[in-house]
Protein backbone atom coordinates (compact mmCIF):
# COMPACT_ATOMS: atom_id res chain seq x y z
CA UNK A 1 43.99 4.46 -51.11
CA UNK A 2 41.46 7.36 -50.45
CA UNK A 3 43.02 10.93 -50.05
CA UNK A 4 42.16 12.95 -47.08
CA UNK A 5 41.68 16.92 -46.70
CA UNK A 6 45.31 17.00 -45.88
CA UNK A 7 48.44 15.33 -47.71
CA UNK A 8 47.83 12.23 -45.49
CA UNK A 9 46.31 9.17 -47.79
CA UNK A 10 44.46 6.70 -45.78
CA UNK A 11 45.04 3.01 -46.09
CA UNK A 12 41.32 1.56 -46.29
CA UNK A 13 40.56 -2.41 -46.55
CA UNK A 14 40.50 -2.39 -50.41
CA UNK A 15 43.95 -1.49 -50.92
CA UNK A 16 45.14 -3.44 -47.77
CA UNK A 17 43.55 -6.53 -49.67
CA UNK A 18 45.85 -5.88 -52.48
CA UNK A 19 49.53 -6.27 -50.24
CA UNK A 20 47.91 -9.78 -48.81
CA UNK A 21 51.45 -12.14 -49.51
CA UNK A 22 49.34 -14.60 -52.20
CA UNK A 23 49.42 -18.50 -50.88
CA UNK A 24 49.90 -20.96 -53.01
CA UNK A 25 49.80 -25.05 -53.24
CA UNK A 26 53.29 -25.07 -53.75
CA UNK A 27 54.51 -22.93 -51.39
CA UNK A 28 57.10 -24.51 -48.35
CA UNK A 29 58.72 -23.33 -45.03
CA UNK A 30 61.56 -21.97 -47.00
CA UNK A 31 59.18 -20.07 -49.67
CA UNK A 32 57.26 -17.99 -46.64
CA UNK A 33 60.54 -16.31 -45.74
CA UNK A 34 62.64 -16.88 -42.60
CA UNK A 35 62.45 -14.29 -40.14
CA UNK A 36 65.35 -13.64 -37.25
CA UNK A 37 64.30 -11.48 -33.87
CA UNK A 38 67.08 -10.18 -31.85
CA UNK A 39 64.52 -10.01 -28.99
CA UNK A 40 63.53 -9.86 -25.62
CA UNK A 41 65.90 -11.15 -22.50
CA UNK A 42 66.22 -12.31 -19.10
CA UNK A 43 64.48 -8.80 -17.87
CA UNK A 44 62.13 -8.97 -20.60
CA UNK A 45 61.49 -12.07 -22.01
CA UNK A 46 57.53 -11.84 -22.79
CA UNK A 47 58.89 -9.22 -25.73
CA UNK A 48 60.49 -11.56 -27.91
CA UNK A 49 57.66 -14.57 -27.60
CA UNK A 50 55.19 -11.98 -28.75
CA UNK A 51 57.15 -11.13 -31.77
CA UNK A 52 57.96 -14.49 -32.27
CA UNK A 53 54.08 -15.25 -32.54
CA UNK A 54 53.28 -12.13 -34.12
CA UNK A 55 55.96 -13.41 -37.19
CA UNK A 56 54.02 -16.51 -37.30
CA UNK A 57 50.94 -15.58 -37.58
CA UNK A 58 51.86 -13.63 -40.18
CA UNK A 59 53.12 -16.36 -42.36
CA UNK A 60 56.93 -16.47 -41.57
CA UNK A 61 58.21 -19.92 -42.59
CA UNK A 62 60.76 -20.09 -40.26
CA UNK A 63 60.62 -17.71 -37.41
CA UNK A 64 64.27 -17.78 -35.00
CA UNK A 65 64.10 -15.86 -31.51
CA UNK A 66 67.64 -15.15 -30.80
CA UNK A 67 69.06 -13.27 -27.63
CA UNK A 68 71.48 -13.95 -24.56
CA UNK A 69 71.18 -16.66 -22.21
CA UNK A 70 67.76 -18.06 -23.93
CA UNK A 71 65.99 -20.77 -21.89
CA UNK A 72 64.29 -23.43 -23.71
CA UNK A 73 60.66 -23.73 -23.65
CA UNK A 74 58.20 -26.62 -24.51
CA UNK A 75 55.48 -23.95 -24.12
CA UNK A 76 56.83 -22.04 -27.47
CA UNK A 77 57.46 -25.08 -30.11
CA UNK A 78 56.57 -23.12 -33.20
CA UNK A 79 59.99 -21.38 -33.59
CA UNK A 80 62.88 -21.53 -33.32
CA UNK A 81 65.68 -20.61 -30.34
CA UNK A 82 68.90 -19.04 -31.01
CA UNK A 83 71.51 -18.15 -28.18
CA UNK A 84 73.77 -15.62 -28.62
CA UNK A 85 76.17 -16.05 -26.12
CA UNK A 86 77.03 -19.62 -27.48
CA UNK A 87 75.88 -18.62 -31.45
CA UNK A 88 76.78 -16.26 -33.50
CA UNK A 89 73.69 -14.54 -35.20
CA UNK A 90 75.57 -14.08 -38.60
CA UNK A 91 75.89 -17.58 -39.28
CA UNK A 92 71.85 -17.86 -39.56
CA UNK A 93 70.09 -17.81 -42.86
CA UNK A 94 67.00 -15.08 -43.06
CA UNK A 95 65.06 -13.07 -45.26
CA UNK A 96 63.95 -9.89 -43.02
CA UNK A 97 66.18 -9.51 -39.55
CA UNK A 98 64.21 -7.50 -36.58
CA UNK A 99 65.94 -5.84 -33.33
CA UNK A 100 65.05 -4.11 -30.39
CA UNK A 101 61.96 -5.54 -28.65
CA UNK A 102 63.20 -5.82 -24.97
CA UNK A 103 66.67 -6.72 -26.12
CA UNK A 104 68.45 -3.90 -24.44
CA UNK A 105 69.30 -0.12 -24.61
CA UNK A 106 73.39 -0.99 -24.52
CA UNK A 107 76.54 -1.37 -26.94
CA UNK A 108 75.81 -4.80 -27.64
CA UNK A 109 71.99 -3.68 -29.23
CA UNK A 110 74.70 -0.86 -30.72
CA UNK A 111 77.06 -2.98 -31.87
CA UNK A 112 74.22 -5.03 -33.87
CA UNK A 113 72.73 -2.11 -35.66
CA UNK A 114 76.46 -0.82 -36.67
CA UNK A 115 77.29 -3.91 -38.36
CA UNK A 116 73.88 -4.30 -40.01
CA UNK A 117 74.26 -1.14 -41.38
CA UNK A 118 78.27 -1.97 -42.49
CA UNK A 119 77.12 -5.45 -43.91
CA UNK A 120 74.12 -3.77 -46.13
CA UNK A 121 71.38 -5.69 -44.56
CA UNK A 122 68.42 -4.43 -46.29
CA UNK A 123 65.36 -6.22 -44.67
CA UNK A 124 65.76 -4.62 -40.99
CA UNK A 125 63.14 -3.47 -38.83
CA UNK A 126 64.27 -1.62 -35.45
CA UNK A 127 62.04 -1.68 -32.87
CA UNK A 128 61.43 -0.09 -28.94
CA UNK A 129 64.87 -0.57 -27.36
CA UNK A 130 67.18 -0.57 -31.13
CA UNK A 131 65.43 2.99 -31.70
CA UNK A 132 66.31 4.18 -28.18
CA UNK A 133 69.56 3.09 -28.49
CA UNK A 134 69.57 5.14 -31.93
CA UNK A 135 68.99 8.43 -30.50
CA UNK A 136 71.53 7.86 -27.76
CA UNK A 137 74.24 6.58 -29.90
CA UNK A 138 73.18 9.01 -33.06
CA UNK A 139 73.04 6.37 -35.45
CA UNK A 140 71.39 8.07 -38.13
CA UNK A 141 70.70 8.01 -41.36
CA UNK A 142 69.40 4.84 -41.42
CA UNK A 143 69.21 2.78 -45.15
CA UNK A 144 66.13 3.41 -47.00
CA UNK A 145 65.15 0.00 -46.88
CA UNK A 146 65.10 0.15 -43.18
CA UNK A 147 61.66 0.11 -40.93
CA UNK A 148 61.81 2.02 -37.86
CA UNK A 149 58.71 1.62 -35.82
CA UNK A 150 58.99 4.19 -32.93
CA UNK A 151 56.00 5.42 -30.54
CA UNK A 152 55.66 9.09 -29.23
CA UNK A 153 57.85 8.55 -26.43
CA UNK A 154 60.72 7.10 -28.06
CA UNK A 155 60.25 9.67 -31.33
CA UNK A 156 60.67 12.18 -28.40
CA UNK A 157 63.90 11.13 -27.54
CA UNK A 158 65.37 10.95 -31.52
CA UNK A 159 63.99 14.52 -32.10
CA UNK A 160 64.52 16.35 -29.24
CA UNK A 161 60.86 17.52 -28.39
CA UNK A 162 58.30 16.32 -25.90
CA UNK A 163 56.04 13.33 -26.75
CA UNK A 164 52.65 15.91 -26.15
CA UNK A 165 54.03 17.95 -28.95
CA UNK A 166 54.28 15.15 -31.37
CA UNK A 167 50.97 13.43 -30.08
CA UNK A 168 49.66 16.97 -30.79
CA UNK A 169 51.11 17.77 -34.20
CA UNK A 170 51.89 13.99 -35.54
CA UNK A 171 51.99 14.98 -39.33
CA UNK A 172 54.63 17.30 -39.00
CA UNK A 173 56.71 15.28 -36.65
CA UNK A 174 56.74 12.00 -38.41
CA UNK A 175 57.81 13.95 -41.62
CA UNK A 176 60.81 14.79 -39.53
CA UNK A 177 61.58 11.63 -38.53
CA UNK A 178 61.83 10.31 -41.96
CA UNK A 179 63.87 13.31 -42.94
CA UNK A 180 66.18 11.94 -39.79
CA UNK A 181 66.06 8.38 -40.30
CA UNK A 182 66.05 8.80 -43.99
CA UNK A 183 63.80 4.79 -43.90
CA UNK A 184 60.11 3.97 -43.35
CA UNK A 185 59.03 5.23 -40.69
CA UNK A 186 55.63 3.97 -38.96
CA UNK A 187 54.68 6.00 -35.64
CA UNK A 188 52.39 3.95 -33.51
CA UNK A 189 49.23 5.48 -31.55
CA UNK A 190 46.02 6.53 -32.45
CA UNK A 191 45.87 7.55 -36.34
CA UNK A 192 48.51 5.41 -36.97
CA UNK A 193 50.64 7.02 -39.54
CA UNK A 194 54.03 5.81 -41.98
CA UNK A 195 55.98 7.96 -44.17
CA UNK A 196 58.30 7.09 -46.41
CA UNK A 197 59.86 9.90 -48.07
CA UNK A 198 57.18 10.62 -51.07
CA UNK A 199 54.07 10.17 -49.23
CA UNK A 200 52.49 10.26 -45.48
CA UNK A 201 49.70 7.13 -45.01
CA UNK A 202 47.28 7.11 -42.27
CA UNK A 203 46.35 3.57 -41.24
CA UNK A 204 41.87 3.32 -40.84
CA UNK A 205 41.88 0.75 -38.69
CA UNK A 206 42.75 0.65 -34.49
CA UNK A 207 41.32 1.51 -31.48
CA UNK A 208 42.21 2.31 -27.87
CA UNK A 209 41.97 -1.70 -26.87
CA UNK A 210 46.04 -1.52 -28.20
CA UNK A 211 46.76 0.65 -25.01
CA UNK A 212 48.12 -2.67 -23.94
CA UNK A 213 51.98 -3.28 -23.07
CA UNK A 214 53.42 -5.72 -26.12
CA UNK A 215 51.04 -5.26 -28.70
CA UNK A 216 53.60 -3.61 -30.11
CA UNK A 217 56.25 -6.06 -30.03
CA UNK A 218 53.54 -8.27 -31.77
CA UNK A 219 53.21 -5.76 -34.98
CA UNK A 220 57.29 -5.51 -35.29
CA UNK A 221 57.03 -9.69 -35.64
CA UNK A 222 53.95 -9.00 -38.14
CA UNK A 223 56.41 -6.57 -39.92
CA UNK A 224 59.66 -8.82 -40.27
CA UNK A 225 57.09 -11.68 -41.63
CA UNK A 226 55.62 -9.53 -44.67
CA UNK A 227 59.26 -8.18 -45.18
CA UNK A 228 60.40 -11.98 -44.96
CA UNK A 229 57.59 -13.09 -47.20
CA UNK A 230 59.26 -10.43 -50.05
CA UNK A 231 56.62 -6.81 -49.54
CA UNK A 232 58.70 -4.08 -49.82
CA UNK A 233 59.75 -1.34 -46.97
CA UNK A 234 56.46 0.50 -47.50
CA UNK A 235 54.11 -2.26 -48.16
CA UNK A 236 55.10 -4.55 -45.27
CA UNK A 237 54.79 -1.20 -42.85
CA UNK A 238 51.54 -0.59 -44.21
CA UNK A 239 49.90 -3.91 -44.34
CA UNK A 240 51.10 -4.90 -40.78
CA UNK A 241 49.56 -1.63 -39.24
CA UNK A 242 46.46 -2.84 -41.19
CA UNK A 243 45.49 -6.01 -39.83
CA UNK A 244 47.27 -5.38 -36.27
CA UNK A 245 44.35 -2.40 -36.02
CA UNK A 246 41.93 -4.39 -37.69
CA UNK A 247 42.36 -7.09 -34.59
CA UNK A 248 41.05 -4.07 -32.50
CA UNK A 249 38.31 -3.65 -34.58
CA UNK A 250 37.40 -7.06 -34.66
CA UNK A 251 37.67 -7.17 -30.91
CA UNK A 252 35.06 -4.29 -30.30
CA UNK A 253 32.87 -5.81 -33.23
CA UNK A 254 32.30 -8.98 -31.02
CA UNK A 255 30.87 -7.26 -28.31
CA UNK A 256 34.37 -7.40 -26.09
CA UNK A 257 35.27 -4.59 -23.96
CA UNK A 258 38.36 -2.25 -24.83
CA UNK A 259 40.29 -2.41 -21.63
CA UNK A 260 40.49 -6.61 -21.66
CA UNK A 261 42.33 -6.38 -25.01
CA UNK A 262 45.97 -8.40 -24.54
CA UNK A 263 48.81 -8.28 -26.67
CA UNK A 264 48.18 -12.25 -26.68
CA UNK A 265 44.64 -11.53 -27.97
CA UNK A 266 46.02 -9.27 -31.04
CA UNK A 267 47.70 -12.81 -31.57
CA UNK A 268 45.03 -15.14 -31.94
CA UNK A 269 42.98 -12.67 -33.39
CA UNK A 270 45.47 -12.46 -36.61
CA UNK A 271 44.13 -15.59 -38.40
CA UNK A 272 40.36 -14.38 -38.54
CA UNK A 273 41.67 -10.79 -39.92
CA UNK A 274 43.45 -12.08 -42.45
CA UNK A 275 40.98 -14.66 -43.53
CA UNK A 276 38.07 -11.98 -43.83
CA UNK A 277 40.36 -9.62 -45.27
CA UNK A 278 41.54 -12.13 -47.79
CA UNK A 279 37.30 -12.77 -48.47
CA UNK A 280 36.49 -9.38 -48.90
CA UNK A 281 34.40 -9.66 -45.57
């Protein structure tokens, strides 16, 4: 990692290449790491699919889209469908748990992140609606082991200031927020950034083709997959930021234009990321 001007260290491809999970012949479903999203629902159901592929893509063994009332779907075979209003999410085996993505600002999202915190879940990401529901309910501190993934306008609402301010001053802000949520924090927008506590990183890749509703839901389901697949807090923040900017890059790099980006696209663009940054491409 390359040091900038300022305390920020930037996250370039070599060191990326370096927290790449390592594949192996002998590796299984069960050895990739099982991966549980408490996302999406009837009003936004698009949220959990794309976190559900995003954890797929990114190597999850066993990825399991729980929330209430889920419909079945022969157009999603790849995981797994959990229904929480006839199962109990407890009684499922994972390795990394994420919440939030459309799943609700209400006491039942509340309820969730209470008893993950009582139970000492370590491997929990909180994403979009779970962070909202943070800063109304004043669930902080959060366990270090925790990744919160916030954007400006939701870091607004846990600190108190306007989301221009923190666009404008993004350093200063996002070392508040990990002072707050005492976890790994990574704040999404341009210059990407994660802090956790000892150090601020600034993510090289990205461009504006992510302006795109649910690309974001697909890099908490990239996150819960490296966190599944064993990376640590930091690592799994850092390398999902990565390669979900680096499908940007790739985008522009084959001549496409930056409005037509989907969060769909960042999908299918995952495999040839990974495979060149595996290469050394």
């Amino acid at each position: 990692m390359e040091k900038a001007n300022d305390p920020v260290r930037i996250l370039k491809k070599s060191s990326a290449r370096k927290l790449l999970p390592a594949v192996s012949a002998k590796d299984n479903k069960a050895t990739r790491g099982r991966s549980l999203l408490l996302a999406g629902s009837a009003d936004y159901p698009g949220a959990g699919i794309l976190a559900a592929r995003g954890a797929l893509r990114m190597g999850s063994g066993y990825v399991i889209l729980a929330q209430k009332n889920i419909s079945v779907s022969l157009e999603n075979p790849d995981f797994l469908l959990l229904d929480l209003a006839k199962k109990q999410w407890q009684a499922q085996k994972f390795d990394a748990i994420l919440c939030g993505p459309g799943f609700g600002v209400n006491s039942f999202t509340a309820r969730i992140i209470c008893e993950l915190k009582e139970r000492n879940i370590s491997n929990v990401i909180l994403d979009a609606d779970a962070i909202t529901v943070c800063a109304e309910q004043n669930l902080f501190p959060l366990p270090r082991t925790w990744i919160v993934t916030p954007h400006t306008g939701e870091l607004s609402r846990c600190l108190g200031v306007s989301a221009e301010e923190i666009s404008a001053h993004r350093y200063e802000f996002i070392k508040m927020a990990q002072e707050l949520f005492q976890c790994v924090v990574l704040l999404k927008g341009h210059g990407t950034l994660v802090a956790n506590g000892r150090r601020v990183y600034r993510i090289s890749t990205g461009n504006a083709a992510l302006a795109k509703s649910g690309t974001g839901d697909v890099l908490s389901g990239v996150i819960t997959a490296l966190r599944a697949q064993g990376l640590s807090p930091t690592r799994a923040a850092l390398l999902g930021a990565y390669v979900h900017g680096a499908t940007a890059n790739l985008w522009k790099a084959q001549k496409k234009d930056l409005l037509s980006m989907t969060a769909s696209d960042v999908v299918e663009m995952l495999p040839q990321v990974l495979y060149k940054l595996r290469q050394g491409d």
